[in-house]
PDB file of N, CA and C in Angstrom:
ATOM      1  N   UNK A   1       7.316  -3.714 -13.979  1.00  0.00           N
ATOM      2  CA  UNK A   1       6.082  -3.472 -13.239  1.00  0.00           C
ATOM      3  C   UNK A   1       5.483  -4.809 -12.809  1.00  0.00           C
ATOM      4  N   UNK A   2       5.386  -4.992 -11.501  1.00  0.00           N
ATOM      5  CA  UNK A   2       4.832  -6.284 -11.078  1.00  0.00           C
ATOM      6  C   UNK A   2       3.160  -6.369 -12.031  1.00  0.00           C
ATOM      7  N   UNK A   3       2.790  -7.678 -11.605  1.00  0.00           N
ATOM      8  CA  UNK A   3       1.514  -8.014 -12.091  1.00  0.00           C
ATOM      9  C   UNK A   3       0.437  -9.132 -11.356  1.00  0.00           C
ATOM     10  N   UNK A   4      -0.553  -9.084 -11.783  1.00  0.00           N
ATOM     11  CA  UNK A   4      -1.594  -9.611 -10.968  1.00  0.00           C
ATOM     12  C   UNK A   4      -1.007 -11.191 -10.798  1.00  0.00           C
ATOM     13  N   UNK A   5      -0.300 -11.653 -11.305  1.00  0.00           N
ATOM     14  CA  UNK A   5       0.637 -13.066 -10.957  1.00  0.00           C
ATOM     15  C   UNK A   5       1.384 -12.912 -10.035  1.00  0.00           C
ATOM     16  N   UNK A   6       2.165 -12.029 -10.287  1.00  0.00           N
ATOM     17  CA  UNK A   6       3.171 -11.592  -9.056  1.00  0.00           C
ATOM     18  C   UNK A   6       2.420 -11.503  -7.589  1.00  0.00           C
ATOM     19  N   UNK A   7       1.595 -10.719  -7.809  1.00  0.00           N
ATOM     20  CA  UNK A   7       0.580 -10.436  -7.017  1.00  0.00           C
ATOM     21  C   UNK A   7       0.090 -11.753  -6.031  1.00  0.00           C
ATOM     22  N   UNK A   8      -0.502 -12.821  -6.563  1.00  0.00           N
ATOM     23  CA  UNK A   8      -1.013 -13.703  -6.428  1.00  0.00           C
ATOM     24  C   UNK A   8      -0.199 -14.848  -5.549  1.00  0.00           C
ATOM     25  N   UNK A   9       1.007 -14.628  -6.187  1.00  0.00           N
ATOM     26  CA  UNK A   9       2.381 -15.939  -6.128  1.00  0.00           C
ATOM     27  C   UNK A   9       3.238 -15.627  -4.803  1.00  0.00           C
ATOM     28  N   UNK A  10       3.129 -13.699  -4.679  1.00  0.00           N
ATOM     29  CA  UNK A  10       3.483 -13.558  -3.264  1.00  0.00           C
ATOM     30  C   UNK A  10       2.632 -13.717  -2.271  1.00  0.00           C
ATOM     31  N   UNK A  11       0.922 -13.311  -2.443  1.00  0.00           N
ATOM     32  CA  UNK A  11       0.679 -14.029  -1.674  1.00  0.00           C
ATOM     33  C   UNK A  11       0.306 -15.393  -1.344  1.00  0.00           C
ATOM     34  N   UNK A  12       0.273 -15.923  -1.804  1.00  0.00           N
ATOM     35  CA  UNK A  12       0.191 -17.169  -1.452  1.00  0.00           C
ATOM     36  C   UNK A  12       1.525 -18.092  -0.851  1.00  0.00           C
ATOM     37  N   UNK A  13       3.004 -17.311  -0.714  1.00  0.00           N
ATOM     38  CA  UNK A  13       4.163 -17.620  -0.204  1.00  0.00           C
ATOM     39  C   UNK A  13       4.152 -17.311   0.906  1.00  0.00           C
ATOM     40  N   UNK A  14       3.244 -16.142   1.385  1.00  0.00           N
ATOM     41  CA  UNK A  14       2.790 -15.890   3.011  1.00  0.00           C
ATOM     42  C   UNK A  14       2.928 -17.440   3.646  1.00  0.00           C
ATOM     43  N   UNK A  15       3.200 -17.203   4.524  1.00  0.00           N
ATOM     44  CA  UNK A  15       2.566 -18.272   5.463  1.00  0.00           C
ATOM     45  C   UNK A  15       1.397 -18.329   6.125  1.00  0.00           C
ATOM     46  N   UNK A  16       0.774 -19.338   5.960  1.00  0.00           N
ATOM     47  CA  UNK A  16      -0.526 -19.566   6.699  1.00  0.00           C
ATOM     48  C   UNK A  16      -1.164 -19.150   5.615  1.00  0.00           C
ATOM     49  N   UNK A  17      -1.049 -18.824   4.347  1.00  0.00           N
ATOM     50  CA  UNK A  17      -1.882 -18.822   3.317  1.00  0.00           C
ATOM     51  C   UNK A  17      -2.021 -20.227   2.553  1.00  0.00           C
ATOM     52  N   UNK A  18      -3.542 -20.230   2.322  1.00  0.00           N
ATOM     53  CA  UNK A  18      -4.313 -21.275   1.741  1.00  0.00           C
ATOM     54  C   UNK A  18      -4.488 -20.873   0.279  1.00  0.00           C
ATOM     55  N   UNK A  19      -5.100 -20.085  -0.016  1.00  0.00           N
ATOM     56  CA  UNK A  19      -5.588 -19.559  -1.189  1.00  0.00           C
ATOM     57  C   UNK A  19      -5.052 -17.864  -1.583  1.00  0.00           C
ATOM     58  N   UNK A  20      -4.867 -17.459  -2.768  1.00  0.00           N
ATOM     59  CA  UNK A  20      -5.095 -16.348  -2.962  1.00  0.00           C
ATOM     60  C   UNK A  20      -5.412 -16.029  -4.583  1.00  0.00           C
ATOM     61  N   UNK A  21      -6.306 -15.583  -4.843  1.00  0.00           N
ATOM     62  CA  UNK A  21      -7.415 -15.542  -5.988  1.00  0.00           C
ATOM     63  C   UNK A  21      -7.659 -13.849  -6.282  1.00  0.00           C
ATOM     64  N   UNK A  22      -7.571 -13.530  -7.297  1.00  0.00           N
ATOM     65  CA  UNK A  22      -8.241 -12.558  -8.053  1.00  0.00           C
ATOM     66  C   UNK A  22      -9.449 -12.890  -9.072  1.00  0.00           C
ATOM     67  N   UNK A  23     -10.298 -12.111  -9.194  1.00  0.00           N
ATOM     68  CA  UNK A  23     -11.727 -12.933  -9.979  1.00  0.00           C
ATOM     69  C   UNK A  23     -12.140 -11.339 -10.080  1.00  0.00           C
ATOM     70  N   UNK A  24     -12.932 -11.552 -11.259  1.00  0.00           N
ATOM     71  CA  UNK A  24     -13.816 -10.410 -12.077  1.00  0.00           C
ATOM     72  C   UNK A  24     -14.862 -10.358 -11.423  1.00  0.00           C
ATOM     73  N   UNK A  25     -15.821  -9.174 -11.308  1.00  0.00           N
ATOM     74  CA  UNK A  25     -17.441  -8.911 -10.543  1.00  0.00           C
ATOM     75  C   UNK A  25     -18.181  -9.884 -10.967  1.00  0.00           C
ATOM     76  N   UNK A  26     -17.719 -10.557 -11.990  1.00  0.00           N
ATOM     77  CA  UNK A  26     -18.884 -11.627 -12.183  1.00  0.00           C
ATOM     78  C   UNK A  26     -18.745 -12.984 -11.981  1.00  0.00           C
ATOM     79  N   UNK A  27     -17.158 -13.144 -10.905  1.00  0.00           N
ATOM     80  CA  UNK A  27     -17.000 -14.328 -10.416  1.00  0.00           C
ATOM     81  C   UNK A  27     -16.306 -15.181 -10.811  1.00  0.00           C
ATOM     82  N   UNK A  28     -15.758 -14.774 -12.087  1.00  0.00           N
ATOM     83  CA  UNK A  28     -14.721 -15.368 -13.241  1.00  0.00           C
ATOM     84  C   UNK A  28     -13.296 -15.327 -12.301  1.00  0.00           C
ATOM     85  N   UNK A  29     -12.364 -16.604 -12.363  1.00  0.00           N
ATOM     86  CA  UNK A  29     -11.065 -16.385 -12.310  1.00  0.00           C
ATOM     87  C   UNK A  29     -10.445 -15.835 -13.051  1.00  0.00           C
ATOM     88  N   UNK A  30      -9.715 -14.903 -12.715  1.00  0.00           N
ATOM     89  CA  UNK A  30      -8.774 -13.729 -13.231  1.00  0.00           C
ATOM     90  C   UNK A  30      -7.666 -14.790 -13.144  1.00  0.00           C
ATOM     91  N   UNK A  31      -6.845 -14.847 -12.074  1.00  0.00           N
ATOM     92  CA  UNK A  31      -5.688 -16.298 -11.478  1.00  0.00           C
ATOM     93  C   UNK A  31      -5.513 -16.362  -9.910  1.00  0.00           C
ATOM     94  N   UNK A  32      -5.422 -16.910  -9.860  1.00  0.00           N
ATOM     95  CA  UNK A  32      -5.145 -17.733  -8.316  1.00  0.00           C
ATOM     96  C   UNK A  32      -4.606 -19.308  -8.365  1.00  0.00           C
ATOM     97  N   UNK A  33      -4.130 -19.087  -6.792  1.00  0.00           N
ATOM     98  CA  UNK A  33      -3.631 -20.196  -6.911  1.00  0.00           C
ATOM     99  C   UNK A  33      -4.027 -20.822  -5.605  1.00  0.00           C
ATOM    100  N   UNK A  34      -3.906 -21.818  -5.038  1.00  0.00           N
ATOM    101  CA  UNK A  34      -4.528 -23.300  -3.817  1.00  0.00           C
ATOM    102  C   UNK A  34      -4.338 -23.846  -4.117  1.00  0.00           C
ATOM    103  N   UNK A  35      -3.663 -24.309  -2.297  1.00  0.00           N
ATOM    104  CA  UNK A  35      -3.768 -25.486  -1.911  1.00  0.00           C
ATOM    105  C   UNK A  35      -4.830 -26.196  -2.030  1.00  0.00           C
ATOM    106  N   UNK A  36      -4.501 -27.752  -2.503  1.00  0.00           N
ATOM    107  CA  UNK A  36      -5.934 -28.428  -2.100  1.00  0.00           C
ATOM    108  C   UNK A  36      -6.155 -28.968  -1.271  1.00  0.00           C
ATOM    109  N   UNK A  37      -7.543 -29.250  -1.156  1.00  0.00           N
ATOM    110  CA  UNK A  37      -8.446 -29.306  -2.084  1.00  0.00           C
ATOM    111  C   UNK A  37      -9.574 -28.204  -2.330  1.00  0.00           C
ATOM    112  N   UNK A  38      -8.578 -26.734  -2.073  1.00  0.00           N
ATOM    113  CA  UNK A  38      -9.340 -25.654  -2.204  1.00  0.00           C
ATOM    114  C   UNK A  38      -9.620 -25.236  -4.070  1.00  0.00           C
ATOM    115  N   UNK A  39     -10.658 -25.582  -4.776  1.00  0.00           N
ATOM    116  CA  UNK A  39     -10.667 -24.867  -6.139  1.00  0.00           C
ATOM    117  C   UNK A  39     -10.567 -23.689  -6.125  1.00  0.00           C
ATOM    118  N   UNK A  40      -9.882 -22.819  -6.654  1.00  0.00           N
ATOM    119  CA  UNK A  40     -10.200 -21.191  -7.054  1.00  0.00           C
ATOM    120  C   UNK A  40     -11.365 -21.052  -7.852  1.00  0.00           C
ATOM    121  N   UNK A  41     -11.417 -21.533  -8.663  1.00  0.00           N
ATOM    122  CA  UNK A  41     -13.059 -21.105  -9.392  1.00  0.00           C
ATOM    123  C   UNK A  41     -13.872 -21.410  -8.775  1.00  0.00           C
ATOM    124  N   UNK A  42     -14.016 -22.042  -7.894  1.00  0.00           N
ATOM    125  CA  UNK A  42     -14.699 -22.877  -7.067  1.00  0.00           C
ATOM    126  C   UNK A  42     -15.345 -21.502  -5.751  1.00  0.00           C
ATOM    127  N   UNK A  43     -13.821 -21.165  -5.543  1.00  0.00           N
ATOM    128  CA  UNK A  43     -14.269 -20.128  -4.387  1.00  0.00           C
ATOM    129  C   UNK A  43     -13.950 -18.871  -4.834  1.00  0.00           C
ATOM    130  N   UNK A  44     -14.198 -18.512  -6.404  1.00  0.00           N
ATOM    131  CA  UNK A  44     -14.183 -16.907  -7.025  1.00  0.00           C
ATOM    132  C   UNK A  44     -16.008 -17.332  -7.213  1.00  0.00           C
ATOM    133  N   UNK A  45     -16.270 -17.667  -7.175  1.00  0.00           N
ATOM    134  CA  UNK A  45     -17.843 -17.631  -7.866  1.00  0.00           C
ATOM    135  C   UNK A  45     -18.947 -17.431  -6.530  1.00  0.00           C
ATOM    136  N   UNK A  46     -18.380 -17.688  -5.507  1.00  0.00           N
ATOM    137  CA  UNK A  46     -18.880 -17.185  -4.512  1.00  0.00           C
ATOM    138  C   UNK A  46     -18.939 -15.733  -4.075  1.00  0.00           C
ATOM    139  N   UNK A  47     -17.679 -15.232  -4.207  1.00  0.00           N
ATOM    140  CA  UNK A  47     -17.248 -13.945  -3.746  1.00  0.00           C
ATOM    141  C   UNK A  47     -18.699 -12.759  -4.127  1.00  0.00           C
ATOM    142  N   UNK A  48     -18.549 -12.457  -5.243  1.00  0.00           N
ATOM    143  CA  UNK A  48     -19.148 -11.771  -5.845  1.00  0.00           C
ATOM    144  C   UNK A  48     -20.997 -11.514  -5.240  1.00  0.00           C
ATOM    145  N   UNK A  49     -21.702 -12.647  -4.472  1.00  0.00           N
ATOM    146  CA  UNK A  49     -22.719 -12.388  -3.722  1.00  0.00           C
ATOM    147  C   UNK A  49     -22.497 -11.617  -2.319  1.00  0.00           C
ATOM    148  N   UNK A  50     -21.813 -12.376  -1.702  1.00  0.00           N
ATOM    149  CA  UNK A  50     -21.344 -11.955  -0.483  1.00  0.00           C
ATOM    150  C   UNK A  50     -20.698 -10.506  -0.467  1.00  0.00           C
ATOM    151  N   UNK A  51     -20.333 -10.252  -1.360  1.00  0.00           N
ATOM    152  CA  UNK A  51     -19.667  -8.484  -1.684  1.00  0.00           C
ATOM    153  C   UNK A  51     -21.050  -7.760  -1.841  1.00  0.00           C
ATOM    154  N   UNK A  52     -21.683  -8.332  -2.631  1.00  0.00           N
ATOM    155  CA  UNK A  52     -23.101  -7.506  -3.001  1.00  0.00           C
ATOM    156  C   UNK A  52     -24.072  -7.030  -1.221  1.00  0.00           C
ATOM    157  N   UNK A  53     -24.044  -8.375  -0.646  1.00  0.00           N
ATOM    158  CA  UNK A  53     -24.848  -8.474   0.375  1.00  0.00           C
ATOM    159  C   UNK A  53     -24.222  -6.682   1.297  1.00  0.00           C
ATOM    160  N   UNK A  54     -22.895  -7.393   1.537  1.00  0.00           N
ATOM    161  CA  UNK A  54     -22.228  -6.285   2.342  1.00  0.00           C
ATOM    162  C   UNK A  54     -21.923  -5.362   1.759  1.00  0.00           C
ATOM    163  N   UNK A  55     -22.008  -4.849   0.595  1.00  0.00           N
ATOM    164  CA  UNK A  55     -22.217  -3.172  -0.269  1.00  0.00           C
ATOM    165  C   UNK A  55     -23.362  -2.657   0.256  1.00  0.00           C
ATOM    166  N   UNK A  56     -24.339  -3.703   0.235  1.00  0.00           N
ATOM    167  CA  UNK A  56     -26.220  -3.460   0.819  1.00  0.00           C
ATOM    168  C   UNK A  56     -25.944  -3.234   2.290  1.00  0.00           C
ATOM    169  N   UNK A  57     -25.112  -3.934   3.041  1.00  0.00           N
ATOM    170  CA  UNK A  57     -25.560  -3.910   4.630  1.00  0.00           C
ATOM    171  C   UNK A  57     -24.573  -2.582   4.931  1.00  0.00           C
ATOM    172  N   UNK A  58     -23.540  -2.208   4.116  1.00  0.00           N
ATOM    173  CA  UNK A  58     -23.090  -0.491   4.336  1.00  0.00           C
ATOM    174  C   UNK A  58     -24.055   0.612   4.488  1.00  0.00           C
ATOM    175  N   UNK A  59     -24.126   0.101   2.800  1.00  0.00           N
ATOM    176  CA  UNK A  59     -25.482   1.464   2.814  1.00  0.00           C
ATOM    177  C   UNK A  59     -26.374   1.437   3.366  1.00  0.00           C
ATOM    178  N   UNK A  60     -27.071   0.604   4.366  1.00  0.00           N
ATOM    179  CA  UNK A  60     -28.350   0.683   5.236  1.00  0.00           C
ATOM    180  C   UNK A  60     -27.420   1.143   6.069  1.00  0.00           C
ATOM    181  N   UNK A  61     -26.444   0.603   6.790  1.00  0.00           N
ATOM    182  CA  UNK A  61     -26.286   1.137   8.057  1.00  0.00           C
ATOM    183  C   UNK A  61     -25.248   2.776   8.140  1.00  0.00           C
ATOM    184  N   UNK A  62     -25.232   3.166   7.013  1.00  0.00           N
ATOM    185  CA  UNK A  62     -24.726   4.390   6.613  1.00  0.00           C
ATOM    186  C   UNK A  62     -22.667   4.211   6.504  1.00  0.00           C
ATOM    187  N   UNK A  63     -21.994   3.455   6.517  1.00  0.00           N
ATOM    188  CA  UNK A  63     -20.621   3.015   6.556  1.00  0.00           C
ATOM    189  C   UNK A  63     -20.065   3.817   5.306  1.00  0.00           C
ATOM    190  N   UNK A  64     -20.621   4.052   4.223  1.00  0.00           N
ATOM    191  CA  UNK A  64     -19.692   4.098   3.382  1.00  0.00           C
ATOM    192  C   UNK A  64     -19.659   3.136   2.403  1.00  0.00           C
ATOM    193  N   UNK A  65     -18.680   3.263   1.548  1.00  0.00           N
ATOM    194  CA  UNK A  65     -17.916   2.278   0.669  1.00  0.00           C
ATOM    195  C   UNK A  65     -17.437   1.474   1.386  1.00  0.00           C
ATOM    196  N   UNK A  66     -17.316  -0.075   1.139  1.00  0.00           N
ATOM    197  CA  UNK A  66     -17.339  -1.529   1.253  1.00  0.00           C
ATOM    198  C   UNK A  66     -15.265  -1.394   1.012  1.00  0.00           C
ATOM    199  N   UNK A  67     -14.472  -1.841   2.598  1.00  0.00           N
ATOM    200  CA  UNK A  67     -12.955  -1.664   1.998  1.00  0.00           C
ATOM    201  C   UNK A  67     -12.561  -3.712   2.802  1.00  0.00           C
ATOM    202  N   UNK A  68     -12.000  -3.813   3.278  1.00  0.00           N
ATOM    203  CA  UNK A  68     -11.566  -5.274   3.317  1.00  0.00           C
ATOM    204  C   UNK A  68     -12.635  -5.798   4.440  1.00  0.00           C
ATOM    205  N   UNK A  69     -13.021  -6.798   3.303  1.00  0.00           N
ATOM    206  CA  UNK A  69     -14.062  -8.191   4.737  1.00  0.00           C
ATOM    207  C   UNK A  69     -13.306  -8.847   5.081  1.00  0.00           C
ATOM    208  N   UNK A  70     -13.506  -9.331   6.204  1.00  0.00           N
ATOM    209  CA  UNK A  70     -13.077 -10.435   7.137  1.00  0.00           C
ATOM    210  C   UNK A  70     -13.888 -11.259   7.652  1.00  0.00           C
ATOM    211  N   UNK A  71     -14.106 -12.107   7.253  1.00  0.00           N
ATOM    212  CA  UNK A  71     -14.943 -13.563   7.585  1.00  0.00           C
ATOM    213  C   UNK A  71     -14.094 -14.520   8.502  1.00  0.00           C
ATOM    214  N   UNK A  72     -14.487 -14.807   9.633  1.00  0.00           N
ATOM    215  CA  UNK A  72     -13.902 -15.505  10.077  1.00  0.00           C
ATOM    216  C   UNK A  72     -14.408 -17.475  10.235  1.00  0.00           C
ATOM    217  N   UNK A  73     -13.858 -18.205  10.290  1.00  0.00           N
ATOM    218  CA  UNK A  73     -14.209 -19.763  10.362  1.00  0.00           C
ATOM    219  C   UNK A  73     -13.218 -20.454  11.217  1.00  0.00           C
ATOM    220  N   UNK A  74     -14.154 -21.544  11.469  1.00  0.00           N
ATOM    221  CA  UNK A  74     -13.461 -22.566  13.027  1.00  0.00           C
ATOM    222  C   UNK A  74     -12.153 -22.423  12.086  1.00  0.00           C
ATOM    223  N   UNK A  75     -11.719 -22.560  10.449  1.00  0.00           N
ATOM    224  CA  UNK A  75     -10.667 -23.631   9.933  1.00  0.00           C
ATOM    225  C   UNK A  75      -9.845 -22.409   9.231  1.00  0.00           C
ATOM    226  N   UNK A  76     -10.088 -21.066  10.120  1.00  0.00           N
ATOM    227  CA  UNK A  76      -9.042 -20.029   9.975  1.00  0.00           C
ATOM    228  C   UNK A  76      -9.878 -18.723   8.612  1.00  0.00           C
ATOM    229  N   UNK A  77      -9.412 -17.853   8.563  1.00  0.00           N
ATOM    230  CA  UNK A  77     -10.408 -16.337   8.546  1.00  0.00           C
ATOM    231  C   UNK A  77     -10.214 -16.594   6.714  1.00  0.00           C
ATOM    232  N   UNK A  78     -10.786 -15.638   5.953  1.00  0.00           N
ATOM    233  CA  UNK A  78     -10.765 -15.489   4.633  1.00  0.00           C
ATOM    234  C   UNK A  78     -11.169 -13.486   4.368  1.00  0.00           C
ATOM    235  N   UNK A  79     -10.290 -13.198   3.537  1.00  0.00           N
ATOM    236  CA  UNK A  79     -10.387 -11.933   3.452  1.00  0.00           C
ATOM    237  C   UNK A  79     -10.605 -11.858   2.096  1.00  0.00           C
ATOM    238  N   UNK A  80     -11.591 -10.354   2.002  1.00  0.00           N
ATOM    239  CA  UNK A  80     -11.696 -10.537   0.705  1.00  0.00           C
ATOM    240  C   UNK A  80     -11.865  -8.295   0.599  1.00  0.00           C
ATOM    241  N   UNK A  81     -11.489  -8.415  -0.852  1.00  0.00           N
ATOM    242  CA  UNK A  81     -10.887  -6.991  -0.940  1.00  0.00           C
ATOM    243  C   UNK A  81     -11.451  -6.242  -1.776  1.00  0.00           C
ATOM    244  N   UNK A  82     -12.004  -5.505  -2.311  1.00  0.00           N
ATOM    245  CA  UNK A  82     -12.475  -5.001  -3.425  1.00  0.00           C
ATOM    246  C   UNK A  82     -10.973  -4.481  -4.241  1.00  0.00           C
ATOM    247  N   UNK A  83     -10.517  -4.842  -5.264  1.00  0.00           N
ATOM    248  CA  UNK A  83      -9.644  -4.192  -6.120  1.00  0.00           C
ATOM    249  C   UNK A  83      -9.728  -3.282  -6.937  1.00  0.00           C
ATOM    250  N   UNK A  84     -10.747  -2.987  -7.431  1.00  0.00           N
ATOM    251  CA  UNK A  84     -11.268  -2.015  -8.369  1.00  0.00           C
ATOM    252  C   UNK A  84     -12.493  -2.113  -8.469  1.00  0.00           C
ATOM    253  N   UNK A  85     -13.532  -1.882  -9.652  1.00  0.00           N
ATOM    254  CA  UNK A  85     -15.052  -1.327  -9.680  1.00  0.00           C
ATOM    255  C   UNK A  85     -14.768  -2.874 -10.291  1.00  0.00           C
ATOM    256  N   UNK A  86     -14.321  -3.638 -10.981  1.00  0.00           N
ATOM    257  CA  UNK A  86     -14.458  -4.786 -11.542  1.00  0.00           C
ATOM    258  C   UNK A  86     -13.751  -6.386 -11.092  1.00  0.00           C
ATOM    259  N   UNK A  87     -12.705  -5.779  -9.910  1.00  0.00           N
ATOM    260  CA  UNK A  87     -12.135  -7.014  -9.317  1.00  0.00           C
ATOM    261  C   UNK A  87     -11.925  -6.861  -8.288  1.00  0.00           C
ATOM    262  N   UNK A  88     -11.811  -8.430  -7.398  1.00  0.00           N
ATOM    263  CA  UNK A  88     -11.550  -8.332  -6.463  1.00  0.00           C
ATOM    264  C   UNK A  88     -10.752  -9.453  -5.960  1.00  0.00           C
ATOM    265  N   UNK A  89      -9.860  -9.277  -4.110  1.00  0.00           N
ATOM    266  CA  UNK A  89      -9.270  -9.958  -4.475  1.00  0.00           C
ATOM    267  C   UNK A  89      -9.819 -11.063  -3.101  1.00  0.00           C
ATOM    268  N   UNK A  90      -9.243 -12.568  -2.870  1.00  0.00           N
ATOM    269  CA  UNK A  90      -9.333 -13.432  -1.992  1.00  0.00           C
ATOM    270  C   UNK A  90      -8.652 -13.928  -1.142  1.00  0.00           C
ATOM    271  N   UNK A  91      -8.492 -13.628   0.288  1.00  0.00           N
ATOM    272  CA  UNK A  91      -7.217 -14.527   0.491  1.00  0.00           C
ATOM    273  C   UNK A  91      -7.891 -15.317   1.574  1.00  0.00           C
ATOM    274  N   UNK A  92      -7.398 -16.671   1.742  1.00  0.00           N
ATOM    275  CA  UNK A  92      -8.112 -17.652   2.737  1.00  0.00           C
ATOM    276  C   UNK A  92      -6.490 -17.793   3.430  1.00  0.00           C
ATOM    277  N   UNK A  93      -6.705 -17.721   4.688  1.00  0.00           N
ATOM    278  CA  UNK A  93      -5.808 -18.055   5.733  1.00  0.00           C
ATOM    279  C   UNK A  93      -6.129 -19.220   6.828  1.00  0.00           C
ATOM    280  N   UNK A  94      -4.923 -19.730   7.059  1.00  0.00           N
ATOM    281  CA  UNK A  94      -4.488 -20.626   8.009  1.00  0.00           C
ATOM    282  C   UNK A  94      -4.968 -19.949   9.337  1.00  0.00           C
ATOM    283  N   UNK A  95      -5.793 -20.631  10.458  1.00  0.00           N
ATOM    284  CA  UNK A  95      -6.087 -20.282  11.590  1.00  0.00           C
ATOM    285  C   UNK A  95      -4.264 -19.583  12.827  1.00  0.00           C
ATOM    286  N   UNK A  96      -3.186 -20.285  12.136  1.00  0.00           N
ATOM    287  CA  UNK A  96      -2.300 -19.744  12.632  1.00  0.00           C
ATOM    288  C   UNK A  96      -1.534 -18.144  11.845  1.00  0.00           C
ATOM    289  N   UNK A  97      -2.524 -18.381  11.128  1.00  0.00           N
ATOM    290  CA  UNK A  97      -1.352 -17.010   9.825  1.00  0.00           C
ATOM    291  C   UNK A  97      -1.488 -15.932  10.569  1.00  0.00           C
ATOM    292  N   UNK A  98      -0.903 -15.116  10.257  1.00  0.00           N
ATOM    293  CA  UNK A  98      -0.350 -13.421  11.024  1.00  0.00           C
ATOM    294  C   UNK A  98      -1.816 -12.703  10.085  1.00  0.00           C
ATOM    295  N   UNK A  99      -2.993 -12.582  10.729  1.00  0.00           N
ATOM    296  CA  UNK A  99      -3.607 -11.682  10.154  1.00  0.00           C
ATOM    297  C   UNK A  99      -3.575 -10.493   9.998  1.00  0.00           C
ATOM    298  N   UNK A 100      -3.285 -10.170  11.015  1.00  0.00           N
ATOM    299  CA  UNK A 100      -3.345  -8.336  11.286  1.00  0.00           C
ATOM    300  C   UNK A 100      -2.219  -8.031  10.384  1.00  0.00           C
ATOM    301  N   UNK A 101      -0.674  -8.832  10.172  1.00  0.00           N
ATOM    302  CA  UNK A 101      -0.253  -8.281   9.486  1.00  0.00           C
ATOM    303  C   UNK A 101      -0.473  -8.343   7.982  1.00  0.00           C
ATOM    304  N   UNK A 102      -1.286  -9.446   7.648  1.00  0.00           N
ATOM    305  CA  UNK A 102      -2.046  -9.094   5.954  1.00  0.00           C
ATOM    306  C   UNK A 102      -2.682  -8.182   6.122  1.00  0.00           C
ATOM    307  N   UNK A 103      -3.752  -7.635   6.511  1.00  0.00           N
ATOM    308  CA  UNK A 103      -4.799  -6.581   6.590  1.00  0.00           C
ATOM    309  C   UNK A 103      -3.527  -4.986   6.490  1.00  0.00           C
ATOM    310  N   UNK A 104      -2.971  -5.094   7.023  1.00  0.00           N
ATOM    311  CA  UNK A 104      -1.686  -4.087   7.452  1.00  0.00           C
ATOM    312  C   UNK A 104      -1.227  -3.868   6.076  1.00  0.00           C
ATOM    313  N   UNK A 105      -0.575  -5.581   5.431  1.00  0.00           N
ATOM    314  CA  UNK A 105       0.056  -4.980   3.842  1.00  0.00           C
ATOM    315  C   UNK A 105      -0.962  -4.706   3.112  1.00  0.00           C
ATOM    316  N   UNK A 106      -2.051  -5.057   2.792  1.00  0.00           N
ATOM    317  CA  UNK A 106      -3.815  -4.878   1.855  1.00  0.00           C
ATOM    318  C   UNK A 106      -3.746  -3.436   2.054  1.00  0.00           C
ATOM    319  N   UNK A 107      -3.632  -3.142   3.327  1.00  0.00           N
ATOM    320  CA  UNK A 107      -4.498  -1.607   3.614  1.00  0.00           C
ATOM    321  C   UNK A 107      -3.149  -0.273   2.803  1.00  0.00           C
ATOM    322  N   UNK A 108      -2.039  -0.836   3.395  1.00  0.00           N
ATOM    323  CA  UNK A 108      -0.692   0.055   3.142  1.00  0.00           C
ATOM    324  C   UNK A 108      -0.702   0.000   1.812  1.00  0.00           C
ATOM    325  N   UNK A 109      -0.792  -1.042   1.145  1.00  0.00           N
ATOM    326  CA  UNK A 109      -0.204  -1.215  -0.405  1.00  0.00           C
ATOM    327  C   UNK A 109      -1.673  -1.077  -1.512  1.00  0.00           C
ATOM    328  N   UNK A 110      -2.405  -0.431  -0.794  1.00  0.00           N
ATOM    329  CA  UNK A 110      -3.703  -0.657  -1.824  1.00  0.00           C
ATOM    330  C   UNK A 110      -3.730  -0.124  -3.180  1.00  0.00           C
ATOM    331  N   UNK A 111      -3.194   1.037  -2.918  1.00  0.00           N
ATOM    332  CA  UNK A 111      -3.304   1.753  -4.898  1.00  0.00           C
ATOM    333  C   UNK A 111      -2.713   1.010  -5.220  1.00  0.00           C
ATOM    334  N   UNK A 112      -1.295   0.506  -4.927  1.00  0.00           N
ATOM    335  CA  UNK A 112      -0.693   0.094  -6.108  1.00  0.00           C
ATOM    336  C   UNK A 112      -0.820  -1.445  -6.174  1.00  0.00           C
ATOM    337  N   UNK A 113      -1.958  -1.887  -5.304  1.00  0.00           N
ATOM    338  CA  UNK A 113      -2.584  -3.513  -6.181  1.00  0.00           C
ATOM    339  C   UNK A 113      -3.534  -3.167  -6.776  1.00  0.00           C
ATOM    340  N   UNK A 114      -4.383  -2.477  -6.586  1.00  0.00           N
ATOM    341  CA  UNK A 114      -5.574  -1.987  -7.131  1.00  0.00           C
ATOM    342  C   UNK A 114      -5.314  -1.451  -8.980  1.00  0.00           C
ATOM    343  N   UNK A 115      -3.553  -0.596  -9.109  1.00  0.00           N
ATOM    344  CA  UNK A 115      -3.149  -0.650 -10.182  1.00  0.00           C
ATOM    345  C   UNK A 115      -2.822  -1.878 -11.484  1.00  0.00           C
ATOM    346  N   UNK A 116      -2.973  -2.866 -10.647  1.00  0.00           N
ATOM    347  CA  UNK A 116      -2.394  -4.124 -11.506  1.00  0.00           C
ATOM    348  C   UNK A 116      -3.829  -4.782 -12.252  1.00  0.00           C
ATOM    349  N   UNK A 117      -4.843  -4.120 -11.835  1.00  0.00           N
ATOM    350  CA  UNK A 117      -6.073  -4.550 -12.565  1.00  0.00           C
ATOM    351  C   UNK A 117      -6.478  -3.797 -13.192  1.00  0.00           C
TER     352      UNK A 117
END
């Protein structure tokens, strides 16, 4: 049975991946791994506001449950995932990386990452 390493180690073999991080609701590194001079704890301790904000800006605007953000930046997009009620996951991409097709494997393969936590 794969695991949240496995998890982590493939993505980050993507190309055009920078980072890819799993972290607890409270911002804790679970594991990840980056390039530097990206820290993972560094950028799990962030996550966890920015999820809150946009759980809040659903429910005002009536959406639903909160499923993959996409943030985009001049120095290439960062996605971030809800994994379960307690984790979630990070991935920072290269302005050249194949996005649509991460969003594509996230969306296709979700139970069974969502299982590894």
């Amino acid at each position: 049975m794969p695991t949240i390493r496995d998890l982590v180690t493939a993505l980050r073999r993507r190309d055009g991946v920078d980072a890819a991080i799993v972290l607890g609701r409270d911002g804790l590194l679970i594991d990840g791994a980056s390039s530097a001079p990206l820290d993972p704890e560094g950028l799990a301790v962030h996550v966890p506001p920015l999820v809150h904000a946009a759980q809040e800006l659903g429910v005002f605007a009536q959406r639903g449950t909160l499923g993959l953000t996409v943030l985009e930046y001049d120095r290439g997009p960062i996605v971030v995932a809800p994994l379960s009620s307690d984790a979630y996951l990070l991935v920072a991409l290269q302005p050249s990386a194949n996005l649509a097709a991460l969003l594509f494997e996230l969306r296709r393969h979700r139970s069974q990452i969502s299982a590894l936590v």
